[in-house]
Protein backbone atom coordinates (compact mmCIF):
# COMPACT_ATOMS: atom_id res chain seq x y z
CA UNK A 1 -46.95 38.30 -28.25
CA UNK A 2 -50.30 38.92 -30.04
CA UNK A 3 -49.72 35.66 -32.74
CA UNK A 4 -49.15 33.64 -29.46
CA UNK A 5 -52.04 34.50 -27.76
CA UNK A 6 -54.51 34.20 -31.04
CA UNK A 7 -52.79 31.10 -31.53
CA UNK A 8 -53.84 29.86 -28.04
CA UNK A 9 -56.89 31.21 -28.61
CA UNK A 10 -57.67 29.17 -32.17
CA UNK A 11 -56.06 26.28 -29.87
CA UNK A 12 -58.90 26.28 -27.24
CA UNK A 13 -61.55 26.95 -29.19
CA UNK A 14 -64.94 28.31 -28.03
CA UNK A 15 -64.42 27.02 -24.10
CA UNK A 16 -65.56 29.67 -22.32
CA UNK A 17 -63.68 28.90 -19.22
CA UNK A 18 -60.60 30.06 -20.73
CA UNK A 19 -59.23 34.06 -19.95
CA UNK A 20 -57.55 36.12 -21.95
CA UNK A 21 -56.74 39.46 -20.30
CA UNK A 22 -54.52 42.00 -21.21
CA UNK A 23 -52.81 44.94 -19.05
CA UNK A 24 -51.01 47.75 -19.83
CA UNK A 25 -47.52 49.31 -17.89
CA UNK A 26 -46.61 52.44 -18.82
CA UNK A 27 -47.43 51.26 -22.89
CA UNK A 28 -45.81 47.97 -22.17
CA UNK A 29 -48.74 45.32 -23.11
CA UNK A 30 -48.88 42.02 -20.70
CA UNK A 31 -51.06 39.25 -21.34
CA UNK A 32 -52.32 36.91 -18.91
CA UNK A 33 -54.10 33.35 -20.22
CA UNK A 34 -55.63 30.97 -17.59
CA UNK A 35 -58.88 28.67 -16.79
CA UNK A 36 -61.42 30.11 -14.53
CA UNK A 37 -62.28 26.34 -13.37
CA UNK A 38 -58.92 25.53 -12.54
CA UNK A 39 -57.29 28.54 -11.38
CA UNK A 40 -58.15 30.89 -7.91
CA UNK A 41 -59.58 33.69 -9.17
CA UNK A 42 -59.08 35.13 -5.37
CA UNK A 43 -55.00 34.53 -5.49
CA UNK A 44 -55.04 35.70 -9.55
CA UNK A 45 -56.38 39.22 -8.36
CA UNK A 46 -54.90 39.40 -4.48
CA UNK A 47 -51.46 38.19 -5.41
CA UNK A 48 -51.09 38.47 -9.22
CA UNK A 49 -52.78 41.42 -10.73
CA UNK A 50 -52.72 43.67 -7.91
CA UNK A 51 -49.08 43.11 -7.71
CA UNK A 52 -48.49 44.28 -11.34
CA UNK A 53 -50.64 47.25 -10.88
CA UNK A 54 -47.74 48.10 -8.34
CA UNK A 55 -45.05 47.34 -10.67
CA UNK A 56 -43.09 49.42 -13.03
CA UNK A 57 -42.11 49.04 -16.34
CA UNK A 58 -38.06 49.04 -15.01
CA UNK A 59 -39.05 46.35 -12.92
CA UNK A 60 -40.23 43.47 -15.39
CA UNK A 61 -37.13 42.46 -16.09
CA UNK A 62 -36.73 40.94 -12.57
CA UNK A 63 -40.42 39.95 -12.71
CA UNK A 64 -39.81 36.48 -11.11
CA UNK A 65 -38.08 37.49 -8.18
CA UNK A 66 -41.11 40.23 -7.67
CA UNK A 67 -43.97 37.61 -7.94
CA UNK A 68 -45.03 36.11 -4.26
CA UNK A 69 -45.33 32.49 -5.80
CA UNK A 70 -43.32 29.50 -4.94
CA UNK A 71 -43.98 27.82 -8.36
CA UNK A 72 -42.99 30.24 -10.96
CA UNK A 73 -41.30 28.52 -14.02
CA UNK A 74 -40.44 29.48 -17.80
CA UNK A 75 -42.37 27.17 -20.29
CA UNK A 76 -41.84 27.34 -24.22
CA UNK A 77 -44.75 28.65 -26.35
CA UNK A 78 -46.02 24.90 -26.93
CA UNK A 79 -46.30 24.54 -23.37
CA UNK A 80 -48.38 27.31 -22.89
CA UNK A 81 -51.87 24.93 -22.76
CA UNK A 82 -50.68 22.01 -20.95
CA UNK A 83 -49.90 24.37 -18.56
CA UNK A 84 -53.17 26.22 -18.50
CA UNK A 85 -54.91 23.02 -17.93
CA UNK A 86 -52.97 22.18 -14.78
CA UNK A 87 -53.83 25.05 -12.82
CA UNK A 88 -51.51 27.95 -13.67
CA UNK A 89 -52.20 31.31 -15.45
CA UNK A 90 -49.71 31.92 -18.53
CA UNK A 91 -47.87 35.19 -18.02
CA UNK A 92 -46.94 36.87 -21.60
CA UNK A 93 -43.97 39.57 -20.55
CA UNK A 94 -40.61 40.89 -22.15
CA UNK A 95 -40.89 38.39 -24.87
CA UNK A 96 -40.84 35.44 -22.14
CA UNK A 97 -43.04 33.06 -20.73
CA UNK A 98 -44.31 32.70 -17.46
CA UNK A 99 -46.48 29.96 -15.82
CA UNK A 100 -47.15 30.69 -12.07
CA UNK A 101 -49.08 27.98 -10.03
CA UNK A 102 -52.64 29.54 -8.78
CA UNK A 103 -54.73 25.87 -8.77
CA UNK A 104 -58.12 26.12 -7.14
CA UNK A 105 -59.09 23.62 -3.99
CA UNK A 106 -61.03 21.17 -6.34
CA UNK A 107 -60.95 18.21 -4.31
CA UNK A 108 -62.72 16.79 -1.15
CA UNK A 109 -59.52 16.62 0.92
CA UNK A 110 -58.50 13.83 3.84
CA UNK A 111 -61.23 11.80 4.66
CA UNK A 112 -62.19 8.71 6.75
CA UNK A 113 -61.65 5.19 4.89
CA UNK A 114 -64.42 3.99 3.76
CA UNK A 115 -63.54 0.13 2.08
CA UNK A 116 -60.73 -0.71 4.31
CA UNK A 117 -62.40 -0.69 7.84
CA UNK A 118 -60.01 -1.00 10.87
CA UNK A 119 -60.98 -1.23 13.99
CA UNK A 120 -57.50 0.27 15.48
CA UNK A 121 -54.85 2.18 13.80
CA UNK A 122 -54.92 5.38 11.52
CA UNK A 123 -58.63 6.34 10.14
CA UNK A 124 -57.26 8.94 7.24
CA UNK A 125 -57.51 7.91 3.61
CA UNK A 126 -56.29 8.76 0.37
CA UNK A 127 -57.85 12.00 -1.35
CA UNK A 128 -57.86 13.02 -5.65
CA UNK A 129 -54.94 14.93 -5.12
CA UNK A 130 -51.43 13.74 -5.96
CA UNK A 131 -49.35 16.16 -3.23
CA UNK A 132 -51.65 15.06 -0.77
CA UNK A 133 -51.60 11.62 -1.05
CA UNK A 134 -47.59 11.99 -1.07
CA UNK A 135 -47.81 14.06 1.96
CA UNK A 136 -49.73 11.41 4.08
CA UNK A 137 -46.94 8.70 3.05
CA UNK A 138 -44.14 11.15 3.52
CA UNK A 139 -45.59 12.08 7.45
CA UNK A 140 -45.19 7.76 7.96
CA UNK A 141 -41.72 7.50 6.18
CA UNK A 142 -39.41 10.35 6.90
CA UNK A 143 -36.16 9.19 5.57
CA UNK A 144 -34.66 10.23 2.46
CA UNK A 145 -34.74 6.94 1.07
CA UNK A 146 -38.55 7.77 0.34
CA UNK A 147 -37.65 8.26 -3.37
CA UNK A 148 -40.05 8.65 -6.47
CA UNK A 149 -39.98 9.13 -9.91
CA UNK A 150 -43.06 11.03 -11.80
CA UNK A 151 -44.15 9.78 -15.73
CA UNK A 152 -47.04 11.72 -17.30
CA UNK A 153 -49.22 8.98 -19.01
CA UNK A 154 -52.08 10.01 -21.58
CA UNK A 155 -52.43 11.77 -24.81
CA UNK A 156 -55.29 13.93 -23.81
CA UNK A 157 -55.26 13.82 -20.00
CA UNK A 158 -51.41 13.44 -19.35
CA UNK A 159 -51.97 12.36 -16.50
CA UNK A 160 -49.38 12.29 -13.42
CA UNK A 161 -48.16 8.99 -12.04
CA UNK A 162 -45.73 8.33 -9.35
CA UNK A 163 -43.63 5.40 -8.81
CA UNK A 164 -42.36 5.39 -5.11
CA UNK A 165 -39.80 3.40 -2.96
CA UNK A 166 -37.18 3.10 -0.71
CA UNK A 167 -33.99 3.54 -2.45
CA UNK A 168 -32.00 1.50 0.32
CA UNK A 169 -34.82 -1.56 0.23
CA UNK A 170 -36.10 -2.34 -2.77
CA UNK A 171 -34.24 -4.17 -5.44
CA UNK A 172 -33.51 -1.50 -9.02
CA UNK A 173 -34.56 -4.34 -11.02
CA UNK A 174 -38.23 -4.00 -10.18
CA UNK A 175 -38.19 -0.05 -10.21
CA UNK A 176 -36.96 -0.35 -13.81
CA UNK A 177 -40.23 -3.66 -14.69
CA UNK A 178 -42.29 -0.71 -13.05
CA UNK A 179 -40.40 1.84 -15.51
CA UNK A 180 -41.19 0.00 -18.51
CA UNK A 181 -44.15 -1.30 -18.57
CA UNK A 182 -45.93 2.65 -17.85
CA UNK A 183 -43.53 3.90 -20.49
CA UNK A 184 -45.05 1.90 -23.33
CA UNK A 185 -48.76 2.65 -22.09
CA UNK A 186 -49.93 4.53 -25.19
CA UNK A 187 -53.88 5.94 -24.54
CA UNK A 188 -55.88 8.82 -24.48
CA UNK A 189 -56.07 9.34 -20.75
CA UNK A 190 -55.86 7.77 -17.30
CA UNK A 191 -59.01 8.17 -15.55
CA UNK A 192 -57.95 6.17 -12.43
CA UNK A 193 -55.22 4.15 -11.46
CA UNK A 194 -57.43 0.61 -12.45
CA UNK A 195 -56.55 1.48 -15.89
CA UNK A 196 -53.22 0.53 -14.74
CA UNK A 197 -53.81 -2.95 -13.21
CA UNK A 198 -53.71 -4.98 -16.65
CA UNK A 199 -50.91 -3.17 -18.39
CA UNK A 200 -48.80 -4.08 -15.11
CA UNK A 201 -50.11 -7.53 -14.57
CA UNK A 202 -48.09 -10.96 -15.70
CA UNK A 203 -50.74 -13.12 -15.88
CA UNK A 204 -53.60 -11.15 -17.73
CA UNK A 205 -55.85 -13.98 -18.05
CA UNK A 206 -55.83 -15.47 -14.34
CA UNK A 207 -58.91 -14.48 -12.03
CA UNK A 208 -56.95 -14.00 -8.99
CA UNK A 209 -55.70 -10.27 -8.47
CA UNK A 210 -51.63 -9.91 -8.37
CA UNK A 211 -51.47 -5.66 -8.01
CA UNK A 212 -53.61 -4.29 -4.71
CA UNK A 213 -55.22 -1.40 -4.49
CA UNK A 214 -55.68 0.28 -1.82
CA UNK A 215 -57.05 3.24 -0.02
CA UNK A 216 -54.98 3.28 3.26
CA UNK A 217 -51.53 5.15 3.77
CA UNK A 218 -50.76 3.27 6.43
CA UNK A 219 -50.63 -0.53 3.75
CA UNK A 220 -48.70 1.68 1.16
CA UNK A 221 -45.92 2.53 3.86
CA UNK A 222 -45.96 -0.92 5.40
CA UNK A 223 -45.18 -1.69 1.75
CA UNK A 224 -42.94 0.47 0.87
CA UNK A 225 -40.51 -0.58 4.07
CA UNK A 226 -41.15 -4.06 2.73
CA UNK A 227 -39.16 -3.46 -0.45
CA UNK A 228 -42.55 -3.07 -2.90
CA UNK A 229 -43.11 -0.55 -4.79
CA UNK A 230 -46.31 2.12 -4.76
CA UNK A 231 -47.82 3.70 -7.94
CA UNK A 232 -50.09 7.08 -7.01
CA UNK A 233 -51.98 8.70 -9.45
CA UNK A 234 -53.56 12.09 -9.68
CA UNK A 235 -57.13 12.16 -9.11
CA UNK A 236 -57.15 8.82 -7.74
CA UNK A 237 -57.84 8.08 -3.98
CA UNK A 238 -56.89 4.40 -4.42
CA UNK A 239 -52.72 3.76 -4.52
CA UNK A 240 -51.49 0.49 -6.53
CA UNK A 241 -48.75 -2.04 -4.52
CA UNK A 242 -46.97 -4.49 -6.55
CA UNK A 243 -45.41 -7.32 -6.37
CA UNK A 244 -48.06 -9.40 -4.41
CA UNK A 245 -48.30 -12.28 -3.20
CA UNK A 246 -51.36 -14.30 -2.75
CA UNK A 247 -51.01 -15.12 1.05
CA UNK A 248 -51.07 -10.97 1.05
CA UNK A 249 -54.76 -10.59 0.50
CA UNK A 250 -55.22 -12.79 3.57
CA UNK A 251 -53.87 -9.98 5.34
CA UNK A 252 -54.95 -6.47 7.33
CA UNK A 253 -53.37 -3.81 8.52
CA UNK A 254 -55.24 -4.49 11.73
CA UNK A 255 -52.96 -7.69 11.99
CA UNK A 256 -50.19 -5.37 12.75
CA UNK A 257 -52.14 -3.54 15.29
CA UNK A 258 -53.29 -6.42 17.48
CA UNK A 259 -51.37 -9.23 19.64
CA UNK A 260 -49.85 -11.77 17.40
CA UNK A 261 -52.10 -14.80 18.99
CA UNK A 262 -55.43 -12.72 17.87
CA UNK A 263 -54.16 -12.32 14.36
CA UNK A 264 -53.41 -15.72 14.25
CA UNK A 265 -56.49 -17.07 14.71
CA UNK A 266 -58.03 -14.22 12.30
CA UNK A 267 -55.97 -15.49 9.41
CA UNK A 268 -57.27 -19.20 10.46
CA UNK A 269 -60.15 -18.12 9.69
CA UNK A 270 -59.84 -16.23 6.48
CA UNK A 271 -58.19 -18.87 4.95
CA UNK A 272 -60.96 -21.35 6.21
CA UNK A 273 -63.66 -19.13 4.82
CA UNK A 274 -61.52 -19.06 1.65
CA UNK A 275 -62.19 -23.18 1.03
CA UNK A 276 -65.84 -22.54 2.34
CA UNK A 277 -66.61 -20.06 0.01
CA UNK A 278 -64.94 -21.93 -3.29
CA UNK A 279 -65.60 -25.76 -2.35
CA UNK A 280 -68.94 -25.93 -0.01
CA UNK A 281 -71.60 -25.90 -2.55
CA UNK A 282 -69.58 -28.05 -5.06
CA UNK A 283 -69.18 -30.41 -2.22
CA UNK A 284 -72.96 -30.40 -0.79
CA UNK A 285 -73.41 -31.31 -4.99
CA UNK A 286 -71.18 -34.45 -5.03
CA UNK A 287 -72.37 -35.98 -1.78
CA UNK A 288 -76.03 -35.71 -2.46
CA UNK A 289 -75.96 -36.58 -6.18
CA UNK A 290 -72.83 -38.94 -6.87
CA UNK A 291 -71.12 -40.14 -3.79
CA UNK A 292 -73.71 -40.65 -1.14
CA UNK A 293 -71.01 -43.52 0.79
CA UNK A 294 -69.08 -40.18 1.42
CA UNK A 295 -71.51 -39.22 4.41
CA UNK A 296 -73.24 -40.73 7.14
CA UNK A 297 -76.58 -42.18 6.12
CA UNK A 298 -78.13 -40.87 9.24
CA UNK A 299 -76.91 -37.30 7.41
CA UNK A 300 -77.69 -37.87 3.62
CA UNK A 301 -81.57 -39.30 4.72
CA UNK A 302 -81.74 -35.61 6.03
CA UNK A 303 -80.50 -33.81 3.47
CA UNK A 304 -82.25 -35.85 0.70
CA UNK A 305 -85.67 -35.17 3.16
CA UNK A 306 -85.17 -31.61 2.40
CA UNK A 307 -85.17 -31.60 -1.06
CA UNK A 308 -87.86 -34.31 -1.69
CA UNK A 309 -90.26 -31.36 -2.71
CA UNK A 310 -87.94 -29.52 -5.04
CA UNK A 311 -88.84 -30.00 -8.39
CA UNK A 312 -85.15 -29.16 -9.74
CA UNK A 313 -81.89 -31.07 -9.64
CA UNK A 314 -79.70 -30.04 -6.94
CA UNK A 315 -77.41 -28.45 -9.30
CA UNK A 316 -79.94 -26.30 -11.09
CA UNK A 317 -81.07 -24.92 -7.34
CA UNK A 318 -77.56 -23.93 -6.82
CA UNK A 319 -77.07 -22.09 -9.87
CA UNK A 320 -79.72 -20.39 -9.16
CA UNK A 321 -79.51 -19.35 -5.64
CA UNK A 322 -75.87 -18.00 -6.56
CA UNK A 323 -76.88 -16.24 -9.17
CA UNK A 324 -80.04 -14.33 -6.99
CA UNK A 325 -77.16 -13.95 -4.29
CA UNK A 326 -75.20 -11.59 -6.87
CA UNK A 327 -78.04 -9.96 -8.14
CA UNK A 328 -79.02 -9.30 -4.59
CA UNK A 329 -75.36 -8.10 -3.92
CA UNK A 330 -74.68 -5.79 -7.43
CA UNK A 331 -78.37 -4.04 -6.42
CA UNK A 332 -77.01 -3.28 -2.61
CA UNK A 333 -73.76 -1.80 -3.68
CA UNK A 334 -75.40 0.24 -6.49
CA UNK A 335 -78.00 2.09 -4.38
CA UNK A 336 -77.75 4.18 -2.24
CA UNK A 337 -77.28 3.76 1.75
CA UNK A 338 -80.37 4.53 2.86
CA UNK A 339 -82.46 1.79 0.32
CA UNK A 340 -79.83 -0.48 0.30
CA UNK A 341 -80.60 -2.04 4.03
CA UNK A 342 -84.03 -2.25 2.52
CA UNK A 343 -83.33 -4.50 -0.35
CA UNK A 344 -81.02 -6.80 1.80
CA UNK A 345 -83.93 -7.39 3.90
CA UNK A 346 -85.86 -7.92 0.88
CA UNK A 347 -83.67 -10.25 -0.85
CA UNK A 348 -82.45 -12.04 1.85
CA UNK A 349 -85.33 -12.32 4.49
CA UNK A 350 -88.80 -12.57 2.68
CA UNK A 351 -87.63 -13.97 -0.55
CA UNK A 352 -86.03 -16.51 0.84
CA UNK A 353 -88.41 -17.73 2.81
CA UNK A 354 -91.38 -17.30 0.23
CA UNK A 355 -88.88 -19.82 -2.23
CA UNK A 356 -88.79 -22.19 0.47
CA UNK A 357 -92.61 -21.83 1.58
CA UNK A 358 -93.12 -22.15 -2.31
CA UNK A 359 -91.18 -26.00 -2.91
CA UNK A 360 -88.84 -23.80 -4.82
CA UNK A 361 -85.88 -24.05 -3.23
CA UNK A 362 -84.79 -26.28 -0.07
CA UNK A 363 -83.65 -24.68 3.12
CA UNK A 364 -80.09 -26.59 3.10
CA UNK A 365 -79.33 -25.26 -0.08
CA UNK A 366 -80.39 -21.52 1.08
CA UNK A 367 -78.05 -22.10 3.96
CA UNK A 368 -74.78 -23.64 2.15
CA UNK A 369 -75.06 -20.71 -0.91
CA UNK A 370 -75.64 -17.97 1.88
CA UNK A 371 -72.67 -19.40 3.93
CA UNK A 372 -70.41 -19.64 1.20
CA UNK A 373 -71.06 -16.06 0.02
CA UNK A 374 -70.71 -14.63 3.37
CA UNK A 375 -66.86 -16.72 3.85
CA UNK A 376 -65.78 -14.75 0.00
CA UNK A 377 -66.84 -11.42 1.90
CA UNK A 378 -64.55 -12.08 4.61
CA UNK A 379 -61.81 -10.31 2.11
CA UNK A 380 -61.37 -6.48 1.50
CA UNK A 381 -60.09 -7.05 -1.64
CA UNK A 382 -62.52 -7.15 -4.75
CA UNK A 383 -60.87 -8.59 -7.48
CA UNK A 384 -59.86 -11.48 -4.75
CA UNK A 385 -63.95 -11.79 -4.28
CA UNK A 386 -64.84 -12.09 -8.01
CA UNK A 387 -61.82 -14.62 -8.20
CA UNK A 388 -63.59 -16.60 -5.57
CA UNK A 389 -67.05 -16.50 -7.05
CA UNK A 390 -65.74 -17.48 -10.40
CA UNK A 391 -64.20 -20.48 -9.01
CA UNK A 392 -67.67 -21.26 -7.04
CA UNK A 393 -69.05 -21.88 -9.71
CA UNK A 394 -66.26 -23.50 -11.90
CA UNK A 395 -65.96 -26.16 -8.86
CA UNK A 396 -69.59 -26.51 -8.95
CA UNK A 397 -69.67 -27.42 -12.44
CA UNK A 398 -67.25 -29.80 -12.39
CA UNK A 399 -68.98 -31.49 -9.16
CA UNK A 400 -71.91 -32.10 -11.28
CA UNK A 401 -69.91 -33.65 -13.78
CA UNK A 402 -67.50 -35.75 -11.89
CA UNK A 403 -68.54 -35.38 -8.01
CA UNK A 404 -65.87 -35.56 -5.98
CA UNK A 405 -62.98 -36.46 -8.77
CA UNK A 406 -64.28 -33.42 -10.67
CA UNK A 407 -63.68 -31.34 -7.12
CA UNK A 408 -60.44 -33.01 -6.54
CA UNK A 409 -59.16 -32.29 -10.77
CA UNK A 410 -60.37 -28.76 -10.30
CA UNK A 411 -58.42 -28.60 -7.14
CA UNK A 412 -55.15 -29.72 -8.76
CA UNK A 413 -56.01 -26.86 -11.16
CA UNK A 414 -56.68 -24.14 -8.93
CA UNK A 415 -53.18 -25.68 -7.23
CA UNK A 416 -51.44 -25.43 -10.40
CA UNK A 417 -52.41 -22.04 -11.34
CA UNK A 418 -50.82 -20.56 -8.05
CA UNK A 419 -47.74 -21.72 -8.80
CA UNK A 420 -47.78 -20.63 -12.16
CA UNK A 421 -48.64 -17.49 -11.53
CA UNK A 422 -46.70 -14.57 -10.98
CA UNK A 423 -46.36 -10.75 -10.21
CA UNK A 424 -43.71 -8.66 -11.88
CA UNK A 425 -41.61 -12.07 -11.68
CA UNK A 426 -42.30 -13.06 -8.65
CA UNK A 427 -43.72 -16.37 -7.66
CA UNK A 428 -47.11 -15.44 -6.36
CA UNK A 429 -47.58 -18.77 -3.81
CA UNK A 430 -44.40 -17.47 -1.85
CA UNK A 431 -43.23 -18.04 1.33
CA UNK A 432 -44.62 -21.41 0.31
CA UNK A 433 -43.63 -21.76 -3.21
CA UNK A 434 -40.94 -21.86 -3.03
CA UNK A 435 -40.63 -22.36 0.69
CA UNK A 436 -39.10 -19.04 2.92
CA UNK A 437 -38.59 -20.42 6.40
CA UNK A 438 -38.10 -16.82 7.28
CA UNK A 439 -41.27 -15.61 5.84
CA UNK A 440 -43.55 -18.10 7.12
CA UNK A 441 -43.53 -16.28 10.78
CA UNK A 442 -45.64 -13.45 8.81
CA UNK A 443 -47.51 -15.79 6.66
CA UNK A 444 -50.90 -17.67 8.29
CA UNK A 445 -48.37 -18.08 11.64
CA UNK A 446 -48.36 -13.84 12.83
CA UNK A 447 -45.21 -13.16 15.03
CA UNK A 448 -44.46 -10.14 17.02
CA UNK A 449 -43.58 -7.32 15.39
CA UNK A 450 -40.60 -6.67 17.69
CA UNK A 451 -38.94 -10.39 17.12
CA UNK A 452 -40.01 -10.33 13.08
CA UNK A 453 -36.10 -9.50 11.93
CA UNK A 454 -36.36 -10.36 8.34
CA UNK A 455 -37.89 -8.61 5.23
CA UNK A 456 -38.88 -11.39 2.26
CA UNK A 457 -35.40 -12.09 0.53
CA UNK A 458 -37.54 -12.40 -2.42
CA UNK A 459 -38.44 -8.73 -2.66
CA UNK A 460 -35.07 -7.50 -1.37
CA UNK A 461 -31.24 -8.09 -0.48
CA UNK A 462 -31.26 -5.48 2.46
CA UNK A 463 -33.16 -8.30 4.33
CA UNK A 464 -32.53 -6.86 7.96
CA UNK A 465 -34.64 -4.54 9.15
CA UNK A 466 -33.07 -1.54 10.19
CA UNK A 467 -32.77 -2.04 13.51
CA UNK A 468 -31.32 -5.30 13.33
CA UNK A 469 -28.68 -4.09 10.83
């Protein structure tokens, strides 16, 4: 017992936080190892130590049964750290090893959702802690279909990852993609579950996002019921859902919590906003520089009024209002709330206007770049956003170019690179390529979830939903 625990000791070094304590039973020695930062120090002396000072030596052989712990396990002697660093205090007793579960309350618990914003449905959120976050999809789903399958990933952090679904819904094939692709992850430690994203993604050089993450219990068990599968990871408050489609990230979980006609018209506009925010400034470039026939004259004299005092091309003003709109936008998210109304006003109100008062800029050029920036905010997701301003400016390149051809070629491209792309195999412009007729009724058309009978045959076989069955 004594090489072990020097050898633990010579292990952990000079950390501080680590406790070696030894007791003695009627000359029997016990050793107890755990972290002080990790472990309750008020359940190691109420329910650990004071039970052993109540113990005799007889009695050690049955130790396990006498401990008041529900996780009390035997671990080898090479264990003996991992274990330490996960919360449990190493027990060192009749030449075995015990590792009883005492973790301390280090995280924030359930909170309010803070990225995801509803307006009805549930408010709670994912936490840092793994059994948590399982809890609040296990109190949606109660059947024992819920399955999942854990994988440690990380040299130095091993950290925990879960890989959930419904064993009845979704199809083996894309447990075992989900399987394989972790299992060959080889690095030194998973800080949050956006380390993940590129190891699991098909299409590594595409802009548009094909895994969502998410914050809401309520989109992972949609999901789940859907025939997807969910990746959680420890100390991470945002869950991963894969496969995806791209007509997904046009949706919210408030579409399934208001009348069918409302969401409708919601996902009208999203997708209109979408175009906006891509193909309006590259647009307001070709008309005013290469294909003035395309408007009314009555129309281009005005616009053409308006930038008579610029001294820049029209392209060069764009550029650069985009690029003080995402300066403007990086500086509100990275400060905090209460200056971060303050330099929106800033940015936005009296900077603006001084560019304009100044013959910098034009006021139709403020209004198209502000318009189109607003439409790529109209979506939750981020990597869907930097997709979008990526091709802004892409389109408004090519506009300069080509005008209107180089809009319509870039179009063709965009085109083609939805259809190309997929997510764990799955072609991500479904239900419309290829075409579902089934799936379109949940698509930009929202039907009621009462008459919506079908789950995406793409995704799964058990198509019916289970009251339909």
């Amino acid at each position: 017992m004594d090489k072990i625990v020097n050898k633990t000791k010579e292990i952990v070094g000079y950390s501080k936080d680590y406790i070696f304590k030894e007791i003695d039973i009627e000359n029997k020695k016990i050793y107890f190892m755990f972290s002080e930062v990790l472990c309750s120090g008020s359940d190691i002396n109420d329910f650990i130590l004071k039970k052993f000072s109540h113990i005799k030596k007889k009695d050690l052989k049955k130790i396990i049964n006498i401990l008041p712990d529900n996780n009390i396990k035997n671990i080898k002697e090479d264990e003996i750290v991992s274990y330490m660093n996960k919360g449990f205090i190493v027990c060192l007793v009749n030449n075995n090893i015990l590792a009883i579960e005492v973790k301390k309350i280090l995280e924030r618990g359930i909170t309010t959702i803070e990225s995801e914003l509803s307006i009805s449905g549930p408010k709670d959120s994912f936490s840092e802690n793994f059994n948590t976050n399982l809890g609040l999809i296990r109190r949606r789903i109660k059947s024992s279909n819920l399955w999942w399958d854990e994988i440690n990933i990380g040299k130095s952090s091993e950290t925990k990852v879960g890989i959930l679904y419904m064993n009845d819904i979704v199809e083996k094939d894309l447990v075992d993609k989900v399987k394989n692709r972790l299992s060959k992850i080889d690095i030194d430690a998973i800080i949050d579950s956006s380390y993940l994203k590129d190891i699991l993604e098909d299409n590594n050089d595409s802009f548009f996002p094909t895994i969502m993450s998410t914050e809401r219990p309520d989109k992972v068990s949609m999901a789940l019921l859907e025939g997807k599968v969910a990746i959680l990871i420890d100390m991470s408050s945002y869950a991963l859902i894969l496969p995806n489609f791209f007509i997904d990230f046009f949706h919210t979980v408030d579409d399934y919590y208001q009348k069918s006609i409302n969401t409708t018209f919601v996902r009208i506009i999203r997708l209109f906003a979408f175009f906006i925010a891509i193909f309006l400034p590259a647009a307001y470039i070709a008309v005013t520089t290469y294909n003035q026939d395309a408007i009314p004259l009555s129309l281009l004299l005005l616009l053409k009024a308006q930038r008579s005092f610029v001294p820049f091309p029209a392209v060069v003003e764009a550029l650069f209002m985009i690029i003080s709109f995402e300066i403007l936008r990086e500086s509100d998210l990275r400060m905090s709330s209460t200056t971060g109304s303050a330099i929106s006003i800033l940015g936005g109100l009296i900077l603006g206007d001084a560019a304009v008062s100044a013959g910098i800029m034009s006021p139709i050029m403020i209004i198209i770049i502000a318009l189109s920036s607003i439409a790529g905010f109209v979506f939750t997701s981020i990597e869907l956003v930097n997709a979008i301003r990526m091709y802004r400016i892409i389109f408004l390149i090519l506009s300069c170019i080509l005008g209107l051809y180089g809009i319509y070629l870039g179009a063709v491209y965009l085109l083609y690179k939805l259809i190309t792309l997929t997510s764990l195999n799955k072609p991500y412009l479904a239900p419309f390529s290829p075409f579902i007729k089934s799936e379109i009724k949940d698509s930009i058309y929202k039907e009621a979830n009462t008459t919506n009978k079908y789950r995406n045959p793409i995704l799964t076989k058990n198509k019916y939903r289970g009251r339909y069955k």
